[in-house]
Structure formats: structure tokens, C-alpha cells
N, C-alpha and C. Protein backbone atom coordinates (compact mmCIF):
# COMPACT_ATOMS: atom_id res chain seq x y z
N UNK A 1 -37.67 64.88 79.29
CA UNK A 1 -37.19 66.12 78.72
C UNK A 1 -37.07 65.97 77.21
N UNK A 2 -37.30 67.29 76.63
CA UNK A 2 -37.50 66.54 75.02
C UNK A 2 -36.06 66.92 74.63
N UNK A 3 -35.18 66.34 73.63
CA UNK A 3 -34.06 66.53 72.81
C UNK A 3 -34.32 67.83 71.83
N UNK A 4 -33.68 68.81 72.46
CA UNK A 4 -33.68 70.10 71.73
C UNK A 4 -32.03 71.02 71.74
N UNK A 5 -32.01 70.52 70.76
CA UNK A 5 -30.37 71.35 70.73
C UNK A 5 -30.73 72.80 71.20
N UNK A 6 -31.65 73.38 70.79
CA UNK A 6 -31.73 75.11 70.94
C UNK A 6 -31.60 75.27 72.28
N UNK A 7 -31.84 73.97 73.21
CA UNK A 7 -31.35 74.27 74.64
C UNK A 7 -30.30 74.03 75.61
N UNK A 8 -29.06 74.23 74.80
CA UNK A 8 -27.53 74.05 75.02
C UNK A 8 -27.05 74.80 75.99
N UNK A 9 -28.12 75.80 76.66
CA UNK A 9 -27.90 76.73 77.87
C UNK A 9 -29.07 76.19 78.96
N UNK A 10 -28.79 77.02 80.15
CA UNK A 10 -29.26 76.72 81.63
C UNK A 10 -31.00 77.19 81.10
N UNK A 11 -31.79 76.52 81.95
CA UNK A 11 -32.79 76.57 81.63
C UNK A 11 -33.31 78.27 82.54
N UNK A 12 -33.66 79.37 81.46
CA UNK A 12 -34.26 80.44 82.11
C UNK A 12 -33.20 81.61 81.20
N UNK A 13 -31.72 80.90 80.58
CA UNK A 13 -30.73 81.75 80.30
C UNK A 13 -31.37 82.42 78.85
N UNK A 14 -31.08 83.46 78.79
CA UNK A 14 -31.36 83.94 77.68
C UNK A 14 -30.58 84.14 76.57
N UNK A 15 -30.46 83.58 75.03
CA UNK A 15 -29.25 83.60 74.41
C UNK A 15 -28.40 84.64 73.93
N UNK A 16 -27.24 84.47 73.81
CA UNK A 16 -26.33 85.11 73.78
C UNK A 16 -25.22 85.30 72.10
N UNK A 17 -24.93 86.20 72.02
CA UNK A 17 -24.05 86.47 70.85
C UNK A 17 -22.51 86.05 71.13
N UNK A 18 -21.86 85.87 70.06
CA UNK A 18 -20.63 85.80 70.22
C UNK A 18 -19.68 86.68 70.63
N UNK A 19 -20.39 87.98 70.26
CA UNK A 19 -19.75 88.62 70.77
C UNK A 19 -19.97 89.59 72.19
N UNK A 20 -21.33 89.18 72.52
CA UNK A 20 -21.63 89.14 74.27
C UNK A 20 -21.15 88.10 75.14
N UNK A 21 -20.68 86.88 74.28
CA UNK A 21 -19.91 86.10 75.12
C UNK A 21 -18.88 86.45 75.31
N UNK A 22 -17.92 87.04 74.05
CA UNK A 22 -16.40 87.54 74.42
C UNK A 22 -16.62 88.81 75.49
N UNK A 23 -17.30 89.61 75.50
CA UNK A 23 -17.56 90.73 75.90
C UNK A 23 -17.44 90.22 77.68
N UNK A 24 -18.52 89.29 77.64
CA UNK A 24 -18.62 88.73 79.44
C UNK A 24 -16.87 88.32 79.68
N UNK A 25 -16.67 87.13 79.13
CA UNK A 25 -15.34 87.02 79.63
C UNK A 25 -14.09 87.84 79.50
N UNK A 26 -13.99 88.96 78.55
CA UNK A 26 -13.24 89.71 78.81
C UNK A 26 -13.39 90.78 80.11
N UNK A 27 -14.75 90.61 80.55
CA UNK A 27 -15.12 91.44 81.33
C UNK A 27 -14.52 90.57 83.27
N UNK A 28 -14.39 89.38 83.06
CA UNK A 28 -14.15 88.65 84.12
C UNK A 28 -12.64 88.06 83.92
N UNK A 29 -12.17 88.93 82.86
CA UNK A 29 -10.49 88.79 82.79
C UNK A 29 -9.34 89.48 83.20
N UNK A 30 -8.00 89.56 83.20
CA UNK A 30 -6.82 90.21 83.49
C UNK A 30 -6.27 90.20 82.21
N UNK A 31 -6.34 91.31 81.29
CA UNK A 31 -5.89 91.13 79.98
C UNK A 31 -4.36 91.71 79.62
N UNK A 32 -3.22 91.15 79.50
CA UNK A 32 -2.24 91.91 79.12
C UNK A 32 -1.70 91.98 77.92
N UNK A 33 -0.78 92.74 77.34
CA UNK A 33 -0.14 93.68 76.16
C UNK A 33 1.03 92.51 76.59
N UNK A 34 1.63 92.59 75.24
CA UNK A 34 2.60 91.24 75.06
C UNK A 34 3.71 91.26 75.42
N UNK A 35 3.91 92.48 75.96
CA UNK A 35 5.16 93.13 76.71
C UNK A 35 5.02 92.70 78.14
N UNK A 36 3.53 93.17 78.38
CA UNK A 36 3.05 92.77 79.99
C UNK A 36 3.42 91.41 80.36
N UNK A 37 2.77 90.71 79.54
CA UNK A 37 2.84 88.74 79.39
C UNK A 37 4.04 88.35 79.44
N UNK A 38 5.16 88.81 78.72
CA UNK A 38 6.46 88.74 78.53
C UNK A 38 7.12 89.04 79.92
N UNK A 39 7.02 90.08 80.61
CA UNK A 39 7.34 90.65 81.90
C UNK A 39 6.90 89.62 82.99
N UNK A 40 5.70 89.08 82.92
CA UNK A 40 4.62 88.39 83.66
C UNK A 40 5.60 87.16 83.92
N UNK A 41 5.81 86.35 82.55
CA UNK A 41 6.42 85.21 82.51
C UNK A 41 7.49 85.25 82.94
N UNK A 42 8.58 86.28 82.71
CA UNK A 42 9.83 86.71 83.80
C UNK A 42 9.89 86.05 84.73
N UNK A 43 8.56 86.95 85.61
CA UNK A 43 8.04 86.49 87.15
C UNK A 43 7.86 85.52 87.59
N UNK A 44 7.63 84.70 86.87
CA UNK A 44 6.88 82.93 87.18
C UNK A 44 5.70 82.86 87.06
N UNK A 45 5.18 83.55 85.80
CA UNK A 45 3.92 83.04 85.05
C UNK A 45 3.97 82.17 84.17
N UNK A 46 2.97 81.40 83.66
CA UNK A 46 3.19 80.05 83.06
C UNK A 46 2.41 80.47 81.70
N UNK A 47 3.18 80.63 80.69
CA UNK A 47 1.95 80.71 79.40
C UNK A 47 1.78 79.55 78.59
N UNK A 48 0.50 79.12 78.50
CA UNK A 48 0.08 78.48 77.41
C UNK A 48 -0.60 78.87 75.91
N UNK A 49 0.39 78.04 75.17
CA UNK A 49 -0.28 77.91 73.78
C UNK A 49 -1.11 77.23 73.28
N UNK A 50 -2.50 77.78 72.77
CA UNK A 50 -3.49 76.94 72.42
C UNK A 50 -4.17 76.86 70.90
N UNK A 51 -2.73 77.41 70.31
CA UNK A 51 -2.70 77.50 68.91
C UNK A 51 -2.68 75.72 68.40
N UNK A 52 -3.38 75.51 67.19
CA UNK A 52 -2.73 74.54 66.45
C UNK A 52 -1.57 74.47 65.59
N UNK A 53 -1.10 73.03 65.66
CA UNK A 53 0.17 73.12 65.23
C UNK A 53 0.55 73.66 63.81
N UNK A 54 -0.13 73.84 63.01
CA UNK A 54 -0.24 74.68 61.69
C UNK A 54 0.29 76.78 62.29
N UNK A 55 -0.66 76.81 62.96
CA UNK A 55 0.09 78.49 63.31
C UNK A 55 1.33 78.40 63.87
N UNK A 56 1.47 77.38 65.11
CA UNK A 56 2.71 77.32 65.41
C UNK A 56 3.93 77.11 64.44
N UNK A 57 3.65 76.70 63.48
CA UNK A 57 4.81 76.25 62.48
C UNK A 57 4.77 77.71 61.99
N UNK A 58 3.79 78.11 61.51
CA UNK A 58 3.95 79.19 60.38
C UNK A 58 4.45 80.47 61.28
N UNK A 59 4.31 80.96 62.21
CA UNK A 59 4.43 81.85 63.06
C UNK A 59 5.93 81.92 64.31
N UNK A 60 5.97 80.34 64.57
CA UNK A 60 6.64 80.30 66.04
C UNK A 60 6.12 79.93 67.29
N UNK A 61 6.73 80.03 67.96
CA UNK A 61 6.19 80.44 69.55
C UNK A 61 6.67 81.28 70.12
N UNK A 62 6.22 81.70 71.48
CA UNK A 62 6.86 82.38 72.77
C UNK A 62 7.74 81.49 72.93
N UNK A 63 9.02 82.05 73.70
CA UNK A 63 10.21 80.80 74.26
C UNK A 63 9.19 79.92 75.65
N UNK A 64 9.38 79.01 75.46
CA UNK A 64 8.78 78.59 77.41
C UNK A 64 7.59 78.33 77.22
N UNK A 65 6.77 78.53 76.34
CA UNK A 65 5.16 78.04 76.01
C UNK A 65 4.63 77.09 75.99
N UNK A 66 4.03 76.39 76.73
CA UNK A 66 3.69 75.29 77.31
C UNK A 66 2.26 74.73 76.03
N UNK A 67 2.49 74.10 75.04
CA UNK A 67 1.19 73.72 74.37
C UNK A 67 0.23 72.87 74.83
N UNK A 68 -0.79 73.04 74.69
CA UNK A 68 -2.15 72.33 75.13
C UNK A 68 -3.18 72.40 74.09
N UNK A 69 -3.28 71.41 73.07
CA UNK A 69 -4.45 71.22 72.46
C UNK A 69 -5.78 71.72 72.97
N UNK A 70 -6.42 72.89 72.14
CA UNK A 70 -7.89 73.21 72.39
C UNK A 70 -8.86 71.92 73.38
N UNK A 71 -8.77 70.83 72.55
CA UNK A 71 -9.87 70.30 72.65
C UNK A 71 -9.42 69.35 74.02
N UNK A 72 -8.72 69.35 74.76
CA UNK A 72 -8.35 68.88 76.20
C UNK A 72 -8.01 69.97 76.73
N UNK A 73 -7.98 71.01 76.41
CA UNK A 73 -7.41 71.91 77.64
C UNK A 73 -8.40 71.87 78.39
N UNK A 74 -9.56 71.87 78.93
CA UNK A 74 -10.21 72.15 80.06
C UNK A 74 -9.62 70.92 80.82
N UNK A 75 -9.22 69.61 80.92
CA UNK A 75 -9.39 68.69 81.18
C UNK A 75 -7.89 68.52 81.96
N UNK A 76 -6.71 69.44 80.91
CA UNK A 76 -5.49 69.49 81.37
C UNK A 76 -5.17 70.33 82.59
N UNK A 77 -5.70 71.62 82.64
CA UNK A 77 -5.88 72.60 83.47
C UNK A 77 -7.13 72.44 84.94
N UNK A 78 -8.30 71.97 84.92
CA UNK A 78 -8.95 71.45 86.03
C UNK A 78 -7.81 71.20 86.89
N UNK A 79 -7.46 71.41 88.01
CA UNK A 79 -7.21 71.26 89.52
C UNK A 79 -7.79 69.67 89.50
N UNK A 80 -9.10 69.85 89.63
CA UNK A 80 -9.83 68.55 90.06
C UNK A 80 -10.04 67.49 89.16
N UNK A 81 -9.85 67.37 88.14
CA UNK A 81 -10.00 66.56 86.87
C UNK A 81 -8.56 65.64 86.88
N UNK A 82 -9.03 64.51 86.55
CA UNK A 82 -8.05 63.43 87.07
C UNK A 82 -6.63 63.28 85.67
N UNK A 83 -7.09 63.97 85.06
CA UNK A 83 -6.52 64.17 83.77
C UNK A 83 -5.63 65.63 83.85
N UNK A 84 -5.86 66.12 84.91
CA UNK A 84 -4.68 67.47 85.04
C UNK A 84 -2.98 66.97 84.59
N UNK A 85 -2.52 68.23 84.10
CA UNK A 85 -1.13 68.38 84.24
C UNK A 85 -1.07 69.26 85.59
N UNK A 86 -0.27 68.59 86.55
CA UNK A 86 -0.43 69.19 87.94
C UNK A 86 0.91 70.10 87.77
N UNK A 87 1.76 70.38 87.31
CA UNK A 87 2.69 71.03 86.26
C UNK A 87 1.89 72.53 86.51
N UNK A 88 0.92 72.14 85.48
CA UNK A 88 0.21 73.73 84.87
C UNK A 88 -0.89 74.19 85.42
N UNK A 89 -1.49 73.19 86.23
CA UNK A 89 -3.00 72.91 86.74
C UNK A 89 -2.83 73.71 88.09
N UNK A 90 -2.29 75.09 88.49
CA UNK A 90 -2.01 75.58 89.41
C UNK A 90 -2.71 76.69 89.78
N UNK A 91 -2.94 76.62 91.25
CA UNK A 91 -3.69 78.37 91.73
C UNK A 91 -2.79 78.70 92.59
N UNK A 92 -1.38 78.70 92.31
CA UNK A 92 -0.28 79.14 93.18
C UNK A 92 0.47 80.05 92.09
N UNK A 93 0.42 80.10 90.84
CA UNK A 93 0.72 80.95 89.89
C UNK A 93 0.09 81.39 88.52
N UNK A 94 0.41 82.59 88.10
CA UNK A 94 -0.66 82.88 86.95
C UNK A 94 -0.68 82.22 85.95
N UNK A 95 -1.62 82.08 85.15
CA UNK A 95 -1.65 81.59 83.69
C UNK A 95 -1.87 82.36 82.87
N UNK A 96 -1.26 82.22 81.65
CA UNK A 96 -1.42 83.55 80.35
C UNK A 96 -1.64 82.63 79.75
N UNK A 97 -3.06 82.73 78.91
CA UNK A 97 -3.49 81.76 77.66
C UNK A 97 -2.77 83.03 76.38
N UNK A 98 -1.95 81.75 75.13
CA UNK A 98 -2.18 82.71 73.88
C UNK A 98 -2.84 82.27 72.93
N UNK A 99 -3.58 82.90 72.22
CA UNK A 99 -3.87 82.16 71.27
C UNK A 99 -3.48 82.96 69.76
N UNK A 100 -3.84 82.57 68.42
CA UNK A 100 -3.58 83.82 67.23
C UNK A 100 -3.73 84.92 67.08
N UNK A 101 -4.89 85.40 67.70
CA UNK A 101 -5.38 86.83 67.41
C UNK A 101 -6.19 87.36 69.10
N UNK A 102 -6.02 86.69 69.71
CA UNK A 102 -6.62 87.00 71.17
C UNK A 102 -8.04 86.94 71.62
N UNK A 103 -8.63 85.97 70.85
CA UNK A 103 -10.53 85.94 70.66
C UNK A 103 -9.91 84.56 71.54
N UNK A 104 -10.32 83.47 71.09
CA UNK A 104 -10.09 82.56 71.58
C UNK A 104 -9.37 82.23 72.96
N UNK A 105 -8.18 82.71 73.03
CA UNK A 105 -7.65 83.10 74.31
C UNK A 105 -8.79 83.61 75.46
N UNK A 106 -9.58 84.62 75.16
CA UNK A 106 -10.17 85.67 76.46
C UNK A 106 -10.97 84.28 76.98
N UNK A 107 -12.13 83.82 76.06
CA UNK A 107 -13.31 82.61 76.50
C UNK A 107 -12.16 81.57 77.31
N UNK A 108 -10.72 81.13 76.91
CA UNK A 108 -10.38 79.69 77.63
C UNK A 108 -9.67 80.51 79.12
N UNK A 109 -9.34 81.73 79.19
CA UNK A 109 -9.08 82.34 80.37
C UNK A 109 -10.15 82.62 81.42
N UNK A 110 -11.68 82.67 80.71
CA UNK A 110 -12.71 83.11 81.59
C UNK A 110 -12.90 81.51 82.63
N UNK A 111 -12.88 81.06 81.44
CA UNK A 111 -13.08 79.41 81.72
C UNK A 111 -12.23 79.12 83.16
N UNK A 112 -11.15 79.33 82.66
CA UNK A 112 -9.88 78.41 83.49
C UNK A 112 -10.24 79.49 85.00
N UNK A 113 -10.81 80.60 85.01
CA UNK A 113 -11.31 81.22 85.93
C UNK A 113 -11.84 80.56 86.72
N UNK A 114 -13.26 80.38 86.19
CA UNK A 114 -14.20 79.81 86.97
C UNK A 114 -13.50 78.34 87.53
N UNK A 115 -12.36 77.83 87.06
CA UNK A 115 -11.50 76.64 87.58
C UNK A 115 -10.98 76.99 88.80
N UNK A 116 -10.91 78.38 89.53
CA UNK A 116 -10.58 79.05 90.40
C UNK A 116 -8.62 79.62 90.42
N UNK A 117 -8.48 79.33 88.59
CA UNK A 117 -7.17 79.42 88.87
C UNK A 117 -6.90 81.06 88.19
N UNK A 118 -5.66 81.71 88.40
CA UNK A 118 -5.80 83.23 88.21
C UNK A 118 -5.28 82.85 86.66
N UNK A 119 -5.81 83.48 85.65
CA UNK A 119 -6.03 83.07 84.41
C UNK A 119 -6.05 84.10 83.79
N UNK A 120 -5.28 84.52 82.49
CA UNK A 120 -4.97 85.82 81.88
C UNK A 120 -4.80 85.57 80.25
N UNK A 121 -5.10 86.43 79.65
CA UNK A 121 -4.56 86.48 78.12
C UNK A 121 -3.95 87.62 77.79
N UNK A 122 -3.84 87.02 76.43
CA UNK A 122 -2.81 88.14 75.63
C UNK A 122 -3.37 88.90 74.63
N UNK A 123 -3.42 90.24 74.84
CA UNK A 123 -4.31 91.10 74.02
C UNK A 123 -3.57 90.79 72.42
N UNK A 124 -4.34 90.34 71.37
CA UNK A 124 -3.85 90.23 70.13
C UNK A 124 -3.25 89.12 69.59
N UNK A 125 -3.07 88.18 70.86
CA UNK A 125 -2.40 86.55 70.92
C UNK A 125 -1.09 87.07 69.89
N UNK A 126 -0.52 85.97 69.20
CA UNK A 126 0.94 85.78 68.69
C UNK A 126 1.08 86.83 67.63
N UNK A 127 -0.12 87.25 66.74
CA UNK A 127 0.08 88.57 66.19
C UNK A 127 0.48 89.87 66.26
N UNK A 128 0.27 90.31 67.59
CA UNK A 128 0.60 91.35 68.22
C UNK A 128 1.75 90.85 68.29
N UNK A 129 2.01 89.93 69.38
CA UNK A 129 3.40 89.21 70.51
C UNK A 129 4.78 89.65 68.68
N UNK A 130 4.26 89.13 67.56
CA UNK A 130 4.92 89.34 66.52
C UNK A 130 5.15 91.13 65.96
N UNK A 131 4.33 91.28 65.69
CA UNK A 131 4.56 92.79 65.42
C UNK A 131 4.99 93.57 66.42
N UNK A 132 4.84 93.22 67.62
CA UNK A 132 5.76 94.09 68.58
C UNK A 132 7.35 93.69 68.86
N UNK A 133 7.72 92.65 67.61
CA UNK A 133 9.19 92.10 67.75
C UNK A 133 9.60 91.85 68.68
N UNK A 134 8.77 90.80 69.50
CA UNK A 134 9.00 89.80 70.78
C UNK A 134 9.49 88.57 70.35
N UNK A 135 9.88 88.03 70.88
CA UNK A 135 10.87 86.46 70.49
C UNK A 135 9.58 85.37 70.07
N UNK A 136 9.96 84.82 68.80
CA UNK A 136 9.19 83.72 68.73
C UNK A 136 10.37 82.54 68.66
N UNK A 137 10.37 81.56 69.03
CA UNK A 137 11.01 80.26 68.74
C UNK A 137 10.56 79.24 67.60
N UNK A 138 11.52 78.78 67.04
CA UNK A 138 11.04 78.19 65.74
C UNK A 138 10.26 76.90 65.76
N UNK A 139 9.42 76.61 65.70
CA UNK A 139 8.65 75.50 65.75
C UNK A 139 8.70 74.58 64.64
N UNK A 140 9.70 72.95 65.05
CA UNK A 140 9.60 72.13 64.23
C UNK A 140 8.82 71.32 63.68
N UNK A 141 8.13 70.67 62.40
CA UNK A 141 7.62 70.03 62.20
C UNK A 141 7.42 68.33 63.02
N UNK A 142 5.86 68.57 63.10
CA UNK A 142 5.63 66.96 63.91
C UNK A 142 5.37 66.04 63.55
């Protein structure tokens, strides 16, 4: 097989935009309003933050927000991946990804989907969650 980056997709797939990718996974999502998420978590939904620690400082958090570095979350969340937090790694309750502005969030919710776990974001991530004067918690320096 020859070494061709241009073929970083399934062989036959046809490429895609960034914003036909957000488009698909928002389309295979449960998207809620930060009120919804807030209500959600009430219930015994589990939200994760997948902000870096720079927004978190400057911004806050949700109270109860479970952080997970971008670049392991698939690895934390897998069910089957030996590297789960069996904690969070659940298809017995929902997950609300947040992220800053709610782009990022929709793609790691489509994801954690196809993980078979029920997987949700937050329309507008912590920006909204902020302008709609929802609780952030103060996030200390690490």
C-alpha cells in the first residue's frame, strides 16, 4: 500500500468538510440548551469537561464536571478500552460533553456514540452555560 496521507479515510469514502463533519454528528446527536444539561445533570447525568485548563481558569466550570483531557478522552470513555474510567465509561447513564463554544463538544459526543454510550452536548458549551447566568465554579490554578 503506498504512504499517502490524502488517504486518512475508508477506502471508497468521499472527503468531507468540516463543516459536513459537524453537520453529520450533530445530526447523530441529543443536543441540549444549558438549562436542559443543567436539569439533565440534576437527574444523574454525568457532564464532562473537555476544555483545557487555560479556559477553565479563565471562565470556570459547571459545579460536578468531570475533566478529561481532549487527547485521552476516547481512551477514558471506551467501555472496552483497558484505560477506561469505569466511573464515567457508562451506558447506564447519560453523558453531556462541554466544551467552549459547542463545536468540539458535538464531534466527541458523536464519537462516544458510536462507543454505544448515550452521549449529548451542550449547545454553545461554557459560553452560553455563562451568558445564561448558570453556575460556574472557580477553577484553581495547577
Amino acid at each position: 500500500m503506498e504512504d499517502n496521507p490524502a488517504m486518512a479515510f475508508d477506502e471508497g469514502d468521499e472527503p468531507v468538510s468540516v463543516d459536513e463533519l459537524l453537520a453529520s454528528a450533530r445530526s447523530a446527536i441529543e443536543r441540549l440548551a444549558p438549562a436542559e444539561a443543567q436539569a439533565a445533570i440534576r437527574s444523574g447525568a454525568i457532564l464532562i469537561d473537555i476544555r483545557p485548563a487555560e479556559q477553565r481558569r479563565r471562565d470556570g466550570s459547571p459545579p460536578g464536571a468531570h475533566v478529561i483531557a481532549r487527547n485521552a478522552l476516547e481512551w477514558r470513555l471506551d467501555p472496552q478500552s483497558e484505560h477506561c474510567d469505569p466511573a464515567l465509561a457508562r451506558r447506564d447513564r447519560q453523558l453531556i460533553v462541554i466544551c467552549d463554544e459547542g463545536y468540539q463538544s458535538s464531534l466527541v459526543a458523536a464519537t462516544l456514540r458510536r462507543f454505544g454510550l448515550n452521549a449529548a452536548d451542550v449547545i454553545g458549551g461554557v459560553q452560553s452555560w455563562r451568558r445564561q447566568g448558570l453556575q460556574l465554579s472557580r477553577v484553581a490554578d495547577d
